[in-house]
Protein backbone atom coordinates (compact mmCIF):
# COMPACT_ATOMS: atom_id res chain seq x y z
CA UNK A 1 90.22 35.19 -3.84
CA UNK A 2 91.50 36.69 -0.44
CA UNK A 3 93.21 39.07 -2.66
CA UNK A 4 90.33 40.36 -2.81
CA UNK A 5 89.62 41.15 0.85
CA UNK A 6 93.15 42.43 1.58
CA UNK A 7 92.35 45.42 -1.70
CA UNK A 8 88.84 45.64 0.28
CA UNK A 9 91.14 46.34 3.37
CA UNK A 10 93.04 48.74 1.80
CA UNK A 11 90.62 50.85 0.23
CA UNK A 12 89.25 51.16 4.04
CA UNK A 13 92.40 51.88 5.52
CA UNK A 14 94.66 54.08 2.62
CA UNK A 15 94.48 57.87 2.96
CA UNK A 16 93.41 59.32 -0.66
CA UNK A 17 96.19 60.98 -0.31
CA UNK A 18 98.92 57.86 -0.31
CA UNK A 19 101.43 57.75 -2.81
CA UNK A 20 101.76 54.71 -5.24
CA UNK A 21 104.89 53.30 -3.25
CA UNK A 22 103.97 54.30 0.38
CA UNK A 23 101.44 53.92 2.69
CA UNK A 24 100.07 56.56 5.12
CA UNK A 25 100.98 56.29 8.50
CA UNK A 26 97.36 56.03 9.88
CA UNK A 27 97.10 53.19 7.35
CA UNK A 28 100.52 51.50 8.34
CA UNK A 29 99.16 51.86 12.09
CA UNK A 30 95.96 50.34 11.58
CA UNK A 31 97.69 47.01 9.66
CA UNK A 32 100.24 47.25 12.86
CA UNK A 33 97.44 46.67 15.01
CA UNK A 34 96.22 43.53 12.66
CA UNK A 35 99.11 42.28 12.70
CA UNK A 36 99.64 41.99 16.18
CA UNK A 37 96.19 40.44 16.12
CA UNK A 38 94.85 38.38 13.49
CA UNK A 39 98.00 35.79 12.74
CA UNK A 40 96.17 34.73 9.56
CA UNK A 41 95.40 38.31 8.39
CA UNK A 42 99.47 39.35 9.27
CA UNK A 43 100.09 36.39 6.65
CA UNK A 44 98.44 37.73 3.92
CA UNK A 45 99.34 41.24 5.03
CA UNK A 46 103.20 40.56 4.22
CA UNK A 47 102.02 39.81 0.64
CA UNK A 48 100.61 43.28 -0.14
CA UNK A 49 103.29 44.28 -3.08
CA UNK A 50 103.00 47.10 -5.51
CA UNK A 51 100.10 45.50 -7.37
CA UNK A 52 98.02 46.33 -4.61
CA UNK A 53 98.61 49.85 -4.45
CA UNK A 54 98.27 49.73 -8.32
CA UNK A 55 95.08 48.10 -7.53
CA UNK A 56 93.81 50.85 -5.02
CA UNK A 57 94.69 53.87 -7.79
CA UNK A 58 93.13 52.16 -10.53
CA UNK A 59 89.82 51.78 -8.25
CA UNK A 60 90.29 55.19 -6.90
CA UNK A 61 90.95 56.84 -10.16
CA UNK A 62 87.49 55.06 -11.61
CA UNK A 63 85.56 56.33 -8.79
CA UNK A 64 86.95 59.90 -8.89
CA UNK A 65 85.68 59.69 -12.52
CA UNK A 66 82.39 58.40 -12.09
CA UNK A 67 79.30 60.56 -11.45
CA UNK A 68 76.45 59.67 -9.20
CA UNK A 69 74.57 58.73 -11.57
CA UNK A 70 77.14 55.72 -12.73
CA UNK A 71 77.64 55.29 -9.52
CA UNK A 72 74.57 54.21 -8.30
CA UNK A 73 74.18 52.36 -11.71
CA UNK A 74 76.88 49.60 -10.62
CA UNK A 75 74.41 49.01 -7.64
CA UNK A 76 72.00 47.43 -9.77
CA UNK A 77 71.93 44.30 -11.60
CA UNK A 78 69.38 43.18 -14.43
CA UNK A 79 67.26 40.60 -16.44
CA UNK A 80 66.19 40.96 -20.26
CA UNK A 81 64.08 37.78 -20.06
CA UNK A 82 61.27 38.54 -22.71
CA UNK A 83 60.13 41.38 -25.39
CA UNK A 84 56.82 42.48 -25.58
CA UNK A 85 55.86 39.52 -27.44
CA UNK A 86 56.83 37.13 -24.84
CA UNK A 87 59.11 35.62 -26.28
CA UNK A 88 62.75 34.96 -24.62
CA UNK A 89 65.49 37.42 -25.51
CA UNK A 90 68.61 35.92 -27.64
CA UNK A 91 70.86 38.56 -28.65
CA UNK A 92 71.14 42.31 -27.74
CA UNK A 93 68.70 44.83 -28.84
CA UNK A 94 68.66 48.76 -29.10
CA UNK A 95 66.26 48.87 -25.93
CA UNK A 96 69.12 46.85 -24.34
CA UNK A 97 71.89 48.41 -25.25
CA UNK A 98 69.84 51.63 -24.01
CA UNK A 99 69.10 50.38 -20.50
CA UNK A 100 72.66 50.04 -20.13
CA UNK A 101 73.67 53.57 -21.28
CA UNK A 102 71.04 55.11 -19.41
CA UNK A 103 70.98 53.55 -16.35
CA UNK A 104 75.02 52.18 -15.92
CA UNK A 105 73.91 48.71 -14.98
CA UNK A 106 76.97 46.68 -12.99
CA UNK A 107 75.51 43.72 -13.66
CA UNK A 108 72.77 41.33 -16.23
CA UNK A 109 71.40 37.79 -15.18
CA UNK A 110 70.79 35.20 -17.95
CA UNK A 111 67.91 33.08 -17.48
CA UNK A 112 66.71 30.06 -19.70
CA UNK A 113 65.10 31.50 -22.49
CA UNK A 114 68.16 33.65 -23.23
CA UNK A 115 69.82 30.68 -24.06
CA UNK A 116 69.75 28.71 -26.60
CA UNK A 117 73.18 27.20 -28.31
CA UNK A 118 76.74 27.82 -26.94
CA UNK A 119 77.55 30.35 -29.69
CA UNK A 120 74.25 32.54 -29.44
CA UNK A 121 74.85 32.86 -25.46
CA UNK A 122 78.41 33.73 -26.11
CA UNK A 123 77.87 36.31 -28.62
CA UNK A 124 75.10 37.99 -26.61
CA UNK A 125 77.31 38.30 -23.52
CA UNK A 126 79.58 39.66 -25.29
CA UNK A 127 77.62 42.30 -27.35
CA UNK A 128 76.31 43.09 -23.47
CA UNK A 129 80.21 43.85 -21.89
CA UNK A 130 80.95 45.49 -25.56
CA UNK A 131 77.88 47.78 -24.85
CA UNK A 132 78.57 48.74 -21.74
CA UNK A 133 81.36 51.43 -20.15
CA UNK A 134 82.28 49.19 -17.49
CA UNK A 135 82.33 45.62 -17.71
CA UNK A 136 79.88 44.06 -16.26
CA UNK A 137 79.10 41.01 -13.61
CA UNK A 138 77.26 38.19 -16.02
CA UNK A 139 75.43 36.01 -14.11
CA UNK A 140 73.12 32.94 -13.91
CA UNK A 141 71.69 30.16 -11.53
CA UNK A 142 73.16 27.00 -12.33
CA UNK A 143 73.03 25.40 -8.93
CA UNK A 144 72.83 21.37 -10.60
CA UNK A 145 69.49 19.77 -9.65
CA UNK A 146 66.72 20.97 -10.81
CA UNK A 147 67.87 25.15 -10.89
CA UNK A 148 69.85 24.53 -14.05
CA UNK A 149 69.41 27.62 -16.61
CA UNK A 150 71.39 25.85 -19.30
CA UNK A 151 69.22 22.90 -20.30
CA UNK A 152 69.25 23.94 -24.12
CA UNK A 153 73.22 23.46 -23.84
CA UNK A 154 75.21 19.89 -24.10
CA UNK A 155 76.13 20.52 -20.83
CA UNK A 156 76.74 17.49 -18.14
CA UNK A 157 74.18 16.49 -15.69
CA UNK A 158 74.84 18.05 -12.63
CA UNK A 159 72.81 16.25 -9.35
CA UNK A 160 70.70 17.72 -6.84
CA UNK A 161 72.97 19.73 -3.88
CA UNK A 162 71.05 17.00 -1.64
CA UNK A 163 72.15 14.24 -3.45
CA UNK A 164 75.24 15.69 -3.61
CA UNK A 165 75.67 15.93 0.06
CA UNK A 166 74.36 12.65 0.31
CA UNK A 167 77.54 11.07 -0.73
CA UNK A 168 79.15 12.29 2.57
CA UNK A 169 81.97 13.38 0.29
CA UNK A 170 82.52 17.33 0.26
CA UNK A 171 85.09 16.65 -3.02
CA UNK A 172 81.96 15.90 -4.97
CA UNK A 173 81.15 19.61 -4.01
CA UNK A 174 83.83 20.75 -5.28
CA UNK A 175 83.73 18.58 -8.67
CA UNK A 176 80.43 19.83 -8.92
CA UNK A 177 81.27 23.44 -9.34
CA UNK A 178 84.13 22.22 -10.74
CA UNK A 179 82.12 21.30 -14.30
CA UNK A 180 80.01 24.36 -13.68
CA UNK A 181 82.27 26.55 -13.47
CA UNK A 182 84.26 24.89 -16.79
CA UNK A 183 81.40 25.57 -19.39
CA UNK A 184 79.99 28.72 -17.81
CA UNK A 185 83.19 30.58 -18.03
CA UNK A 186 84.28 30.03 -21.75
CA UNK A 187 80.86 30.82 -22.34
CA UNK A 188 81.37 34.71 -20.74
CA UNK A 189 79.80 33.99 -17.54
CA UNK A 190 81.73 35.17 -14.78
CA UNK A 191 79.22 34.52 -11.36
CA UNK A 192 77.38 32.28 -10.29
CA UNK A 193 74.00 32.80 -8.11
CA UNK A 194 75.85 29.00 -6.11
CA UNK A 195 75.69 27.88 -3.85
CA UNK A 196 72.76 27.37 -1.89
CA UNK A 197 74.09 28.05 1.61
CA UNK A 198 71.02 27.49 3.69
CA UNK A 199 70.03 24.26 5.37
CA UNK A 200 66.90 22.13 4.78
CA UNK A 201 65.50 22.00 8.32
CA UNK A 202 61.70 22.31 7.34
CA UNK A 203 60.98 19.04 5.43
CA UNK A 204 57.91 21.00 4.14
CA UNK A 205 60.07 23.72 2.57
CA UNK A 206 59.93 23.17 -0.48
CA UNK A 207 61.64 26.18 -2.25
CA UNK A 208 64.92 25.09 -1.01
CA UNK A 209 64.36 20.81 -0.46
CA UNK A 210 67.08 19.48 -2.36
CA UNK A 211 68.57 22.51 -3.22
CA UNK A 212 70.45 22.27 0.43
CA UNK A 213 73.12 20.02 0.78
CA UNK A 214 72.10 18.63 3.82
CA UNK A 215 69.64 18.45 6.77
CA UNK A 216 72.11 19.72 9.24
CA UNK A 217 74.63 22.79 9.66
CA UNK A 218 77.94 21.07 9.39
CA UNK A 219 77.46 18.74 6.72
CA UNK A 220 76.27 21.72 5.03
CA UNK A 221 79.15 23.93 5.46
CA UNK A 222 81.60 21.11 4.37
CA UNK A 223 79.82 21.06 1.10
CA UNK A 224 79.14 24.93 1.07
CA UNK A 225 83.04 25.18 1.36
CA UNK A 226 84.11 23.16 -1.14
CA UNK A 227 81.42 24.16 -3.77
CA UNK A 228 83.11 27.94 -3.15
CA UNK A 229 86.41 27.06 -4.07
CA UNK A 230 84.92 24.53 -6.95
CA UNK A 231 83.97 27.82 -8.83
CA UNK A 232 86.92 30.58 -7.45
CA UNK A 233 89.58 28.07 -8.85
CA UNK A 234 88.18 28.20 -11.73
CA UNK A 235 87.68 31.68 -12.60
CA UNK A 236 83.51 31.80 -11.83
CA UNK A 237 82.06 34.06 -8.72
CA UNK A 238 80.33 32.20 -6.41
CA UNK A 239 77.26 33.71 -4.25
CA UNK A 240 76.32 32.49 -1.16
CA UNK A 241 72.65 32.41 -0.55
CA UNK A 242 70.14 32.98 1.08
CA UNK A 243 71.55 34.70 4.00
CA UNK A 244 70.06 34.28 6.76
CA UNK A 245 69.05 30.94 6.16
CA UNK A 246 65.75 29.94 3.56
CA UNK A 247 65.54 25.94 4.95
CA UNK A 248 63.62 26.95 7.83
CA UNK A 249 60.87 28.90 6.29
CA UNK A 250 57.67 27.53 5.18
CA UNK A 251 56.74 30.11 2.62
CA UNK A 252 57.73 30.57 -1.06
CA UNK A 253 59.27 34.52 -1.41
CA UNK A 254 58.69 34.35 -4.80
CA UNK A 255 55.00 34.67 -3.70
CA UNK A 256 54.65 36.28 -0.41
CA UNK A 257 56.71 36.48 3.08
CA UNK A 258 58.67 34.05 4.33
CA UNK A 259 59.32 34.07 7.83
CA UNK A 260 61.89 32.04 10.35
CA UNK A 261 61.13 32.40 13.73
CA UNK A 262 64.28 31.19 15.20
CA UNK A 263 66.30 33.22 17.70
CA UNK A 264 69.66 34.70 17.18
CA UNK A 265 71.27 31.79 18.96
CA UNK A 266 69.56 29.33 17.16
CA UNK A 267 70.33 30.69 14.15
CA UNK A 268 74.04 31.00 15.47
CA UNK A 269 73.94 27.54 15.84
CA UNK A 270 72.56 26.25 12.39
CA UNK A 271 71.80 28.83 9.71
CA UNK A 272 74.85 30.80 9.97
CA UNK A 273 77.43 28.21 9.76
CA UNK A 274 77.39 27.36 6.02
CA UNK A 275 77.49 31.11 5.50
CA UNK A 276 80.70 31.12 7.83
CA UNK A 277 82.29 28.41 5.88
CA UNK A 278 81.50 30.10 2.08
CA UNK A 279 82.67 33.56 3.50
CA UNK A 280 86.23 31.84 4.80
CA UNK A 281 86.59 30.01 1.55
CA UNK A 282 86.56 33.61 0.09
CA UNK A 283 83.19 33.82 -1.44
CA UNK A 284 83.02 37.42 -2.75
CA UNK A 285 79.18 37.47 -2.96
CA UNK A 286 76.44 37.01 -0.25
CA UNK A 287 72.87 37.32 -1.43
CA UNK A 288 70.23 38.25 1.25
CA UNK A 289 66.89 36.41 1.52
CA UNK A 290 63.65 38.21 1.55
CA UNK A 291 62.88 36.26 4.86
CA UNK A 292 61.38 37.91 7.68
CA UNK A 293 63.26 37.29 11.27
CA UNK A 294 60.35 38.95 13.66
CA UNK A 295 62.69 37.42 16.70
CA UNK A 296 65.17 38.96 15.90
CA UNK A 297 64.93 42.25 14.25
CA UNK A 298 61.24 42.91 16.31
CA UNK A 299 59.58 43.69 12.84
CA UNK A 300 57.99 41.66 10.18
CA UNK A 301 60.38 43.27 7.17
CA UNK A 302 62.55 41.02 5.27
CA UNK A 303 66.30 40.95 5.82
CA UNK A 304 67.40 42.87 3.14
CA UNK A 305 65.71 45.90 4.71
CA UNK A 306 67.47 45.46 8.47
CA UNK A 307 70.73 47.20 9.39
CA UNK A 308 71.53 44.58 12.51
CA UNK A 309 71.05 41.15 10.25
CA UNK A 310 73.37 42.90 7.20
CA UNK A 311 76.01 45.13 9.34
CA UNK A 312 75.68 44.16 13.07
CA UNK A 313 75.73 40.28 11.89
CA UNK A 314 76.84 39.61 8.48
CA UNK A 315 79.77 42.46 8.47
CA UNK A 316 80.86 42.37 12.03
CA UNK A 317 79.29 39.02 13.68
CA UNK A 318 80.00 36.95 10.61
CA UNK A 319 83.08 39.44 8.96
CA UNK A 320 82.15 39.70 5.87
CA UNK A 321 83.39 42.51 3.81
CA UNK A 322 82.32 41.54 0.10
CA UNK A 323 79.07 42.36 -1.92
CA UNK A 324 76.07 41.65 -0.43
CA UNK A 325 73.44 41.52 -2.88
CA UNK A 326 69.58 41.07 -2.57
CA UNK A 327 67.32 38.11 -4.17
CA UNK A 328 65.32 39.39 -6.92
CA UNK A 329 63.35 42.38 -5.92
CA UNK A 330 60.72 41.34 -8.50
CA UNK A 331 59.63 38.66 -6.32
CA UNK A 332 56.19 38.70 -4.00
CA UNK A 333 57.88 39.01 -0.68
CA UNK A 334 58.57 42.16 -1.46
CA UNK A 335 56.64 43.60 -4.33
CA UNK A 336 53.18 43.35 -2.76
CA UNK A 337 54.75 45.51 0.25
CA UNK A 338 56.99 47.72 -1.25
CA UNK A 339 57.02 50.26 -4.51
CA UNK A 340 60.15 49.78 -6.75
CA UNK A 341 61.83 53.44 -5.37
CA UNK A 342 61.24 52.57 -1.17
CA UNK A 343 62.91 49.17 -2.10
CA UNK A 344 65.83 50.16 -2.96
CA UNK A 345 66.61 53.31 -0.61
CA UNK A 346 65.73 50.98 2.43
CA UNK A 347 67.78 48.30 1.21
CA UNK A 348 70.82 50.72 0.61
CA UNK A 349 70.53 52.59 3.77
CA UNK A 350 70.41 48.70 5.61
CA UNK A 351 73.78 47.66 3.67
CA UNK A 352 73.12 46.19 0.84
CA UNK A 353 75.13 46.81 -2.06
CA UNK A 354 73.67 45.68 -5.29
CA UNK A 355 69.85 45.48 -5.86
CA UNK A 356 68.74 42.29 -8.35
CA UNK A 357 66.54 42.53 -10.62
CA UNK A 358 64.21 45.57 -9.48
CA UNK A 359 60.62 45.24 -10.07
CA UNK A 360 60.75 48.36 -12.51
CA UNK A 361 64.29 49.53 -13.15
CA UNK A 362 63.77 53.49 -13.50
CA UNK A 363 61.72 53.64 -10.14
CA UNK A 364 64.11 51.93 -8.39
CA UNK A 365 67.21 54.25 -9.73
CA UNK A 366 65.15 57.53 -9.98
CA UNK A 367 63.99 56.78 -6.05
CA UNK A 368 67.98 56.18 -5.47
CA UNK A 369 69.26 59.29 -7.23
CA UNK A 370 66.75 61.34 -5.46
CA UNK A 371 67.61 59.73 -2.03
CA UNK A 372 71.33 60.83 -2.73
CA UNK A 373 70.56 64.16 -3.96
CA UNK A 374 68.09 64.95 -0.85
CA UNK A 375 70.40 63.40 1.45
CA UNK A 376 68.73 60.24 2.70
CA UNK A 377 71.39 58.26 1.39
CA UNK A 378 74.86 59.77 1.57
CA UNK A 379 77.49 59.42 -2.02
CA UNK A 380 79.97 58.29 1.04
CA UNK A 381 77.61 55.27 1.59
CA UNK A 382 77.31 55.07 -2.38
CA UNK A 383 81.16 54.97 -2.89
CA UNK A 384 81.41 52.17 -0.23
CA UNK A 385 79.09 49.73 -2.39
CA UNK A 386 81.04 50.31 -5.75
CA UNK A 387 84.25 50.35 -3.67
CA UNK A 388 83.51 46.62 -2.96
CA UNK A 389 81.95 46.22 -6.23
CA UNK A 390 85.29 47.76 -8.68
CA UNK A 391 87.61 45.81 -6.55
CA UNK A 392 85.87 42.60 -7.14
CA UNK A 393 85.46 42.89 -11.10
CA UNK A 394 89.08 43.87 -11.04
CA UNK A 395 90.48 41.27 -8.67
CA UNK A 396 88.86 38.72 -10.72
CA UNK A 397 89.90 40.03 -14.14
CA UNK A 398 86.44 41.56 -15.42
CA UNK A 399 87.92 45.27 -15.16
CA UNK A 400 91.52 44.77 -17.16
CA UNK A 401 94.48 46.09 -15.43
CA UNK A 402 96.21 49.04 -17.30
């Protein structure tokens, strides 16, 4: 997966105007000067070949084709949990495949009651990617324990991340993810909201308790790491989550704010290092907690919403360059604060590049499309998001090559 970094890389660094065998001098000077400074990064910079170039057309050539409106369309990922009647949602619909038309969806999260044998979920992902224009990210939370969205399947029991760490043994991690990632991806899942990255500091937390691998950081990042590659070897797309860091809060966010009041350098000391270890093992996802960090960003708005935790830590502190995407935006933490429309803009303009599961879909994109065409938002900032978005779904073999 740190293929996928290096195209990330390039798309920053190539000139629109490089040819398919050459690169521009600006670009050649700025991987001089990484050479001469990163040893691991001049490693993986001598294996840049032709297919990465091919790669950086192809992503170019999609994005030169795309209008806003698809544009900001990939930013958003969805749920079709129930119909009007309540019950769950099996198999596509005409509303669905309408949703995904109008509004250019990158992305659709399965939940439990869209599931219910091994060949109903894997004809309904499939009638989902065969209704949409670009394939999309198919996701899920199957973390083992007790967040396990495939109970209706003759799937194997997968233990608690706690227990898990218990062992001491980070190769359970990774045989963990291993199995997950084994029947979610003949099944047409291709991500996975896994794993739990924070650590379970607060024994009265009990949104995250066993969810966490451990009670302290590097226990946790062991795990963390090995979980990551459990599901990148074998072809699934981890998330790291809940940057930056749940196991300290008290608070559910699925019902109001939750708040950490740990300083920078605490959290520089703890909370960060699992998200170090999942972003080094190449996780291409990062998901952003609606947690509140008053000691650190001044304010009492949740993470997703601050410029410093997402681009000042997570990009440049942390160096992380893949999707960051939020936690549901359906949740309490931030619907009983925010409209649909001022969600998404502020998340956007603080760095976040896919919104999950907004509260109400066409707020949320209407509020974005106006934000663009008034200028709040800028399409530069847009085309950075589904730069990082088209060069993950083709590294990992979503979007075919040509």
């Amino acid at each position: 997966m740190k293929k996928i970094f290096i195209s990330i890389l390039i798309l920053t660094v190539l000139s629109i105007n490089a040819c398919t065998s050459n690169l521009t001098e600006e670009a050649a000077d700025v991987l001089l000067i990484i050479e001469e400074t990163e040893p691991e990064i001049e490693i993986l910079i001598k294996e840049i070949t032709e297919e990465n170039v091919i790669i950086y057309d192809k992503i170019e050539f999609i994005l030169e084709n795309m209008s806003i409106d698809e544009k900001v369309g990939q930013m958003f990922f969805h749920a079709f949990r129930r119909d009007n009647t309540g019950k769950g949602i099996t198999k596509i619909n005409q509303d669905i495949k309408d949703i995904i038309n109008n509004y250019n969806i990158g992305g659709v999260i399965l939940f439990s009651e869209n599931i219910e044998s091994e060949q109903q979920v894997k004809n309904y992902i499939n009638d989902l990617q065969a209704a949409s224009s670009l394939p999309l990210f198919i996701s899920i939370d199957e973390e083992g324990g007790r967040v396990l969205r495939t109970g209706a399947l003759d799937v194997p029991e997968i233990e608690s991340a706690l227990s898990i760490g218990n062992t001491g043994d980070p190769q359970n991690a990774y045989n963990a993810a291993k199995i997950i990632a084994n029947y979610l991806s003949p099944l047409g899942f291709n991500m996975n909201f896994a794993p739990v990255a924070d650590v379970f500091t607060n024994p009265a937390n009990t949104v995250i308790g066993d969810r966490a691998f451990a009670r302290e950081s590097s226990q946790t990042a062991e795990m963390v790491k090995y979980f990551t590659r459990g599901l990148l070897d074998n072809s699934v797309l981890p998330t790291l989550k809940h940057f930056p860091g749940h196991g300290d809060t008290f608070a559910d966010s699925h019902f109001g704010s939750a708040v950490t009041y740990k300083m920078l350098s605490e959290l520089l000391d703890c909370e960060f290092i699992p998200f170090q270890a999942g972003i080094n093992a190449g996780a291409p996802f990062v998901m952003t907690g609606h947690i509140n960090t008053p000691n650190i960003t001044g304010n009492n708005e949740p993470a997703l919403f601050s410029s410093y935790i997402l681009q000042d830590i997570l990009r440049d502190m942390l160096g992380f360059d893949g999707i960051i995407i939020t936690d549901a935006l359906d949740m309490g933490a931030v619907t009983k604060y925010y409209s649909p429309a001022e969600t998404a803009v502020k998340a956007v303009l603080a760095g976040v590049d896919i919104l999950l599961m907004a509260a109400n879909l066409e707020q949320a994109y209407t509020g974005m499309i106006q934000a663009v065409e008034s200028g709040i938002i800028t399409e530069a900032r847009i085309d950075q998001s589904v730069k990082r978005i088209l060069t993950v779904k083709y590294e990992a073999g979503i979007i075919k090559g040509s």
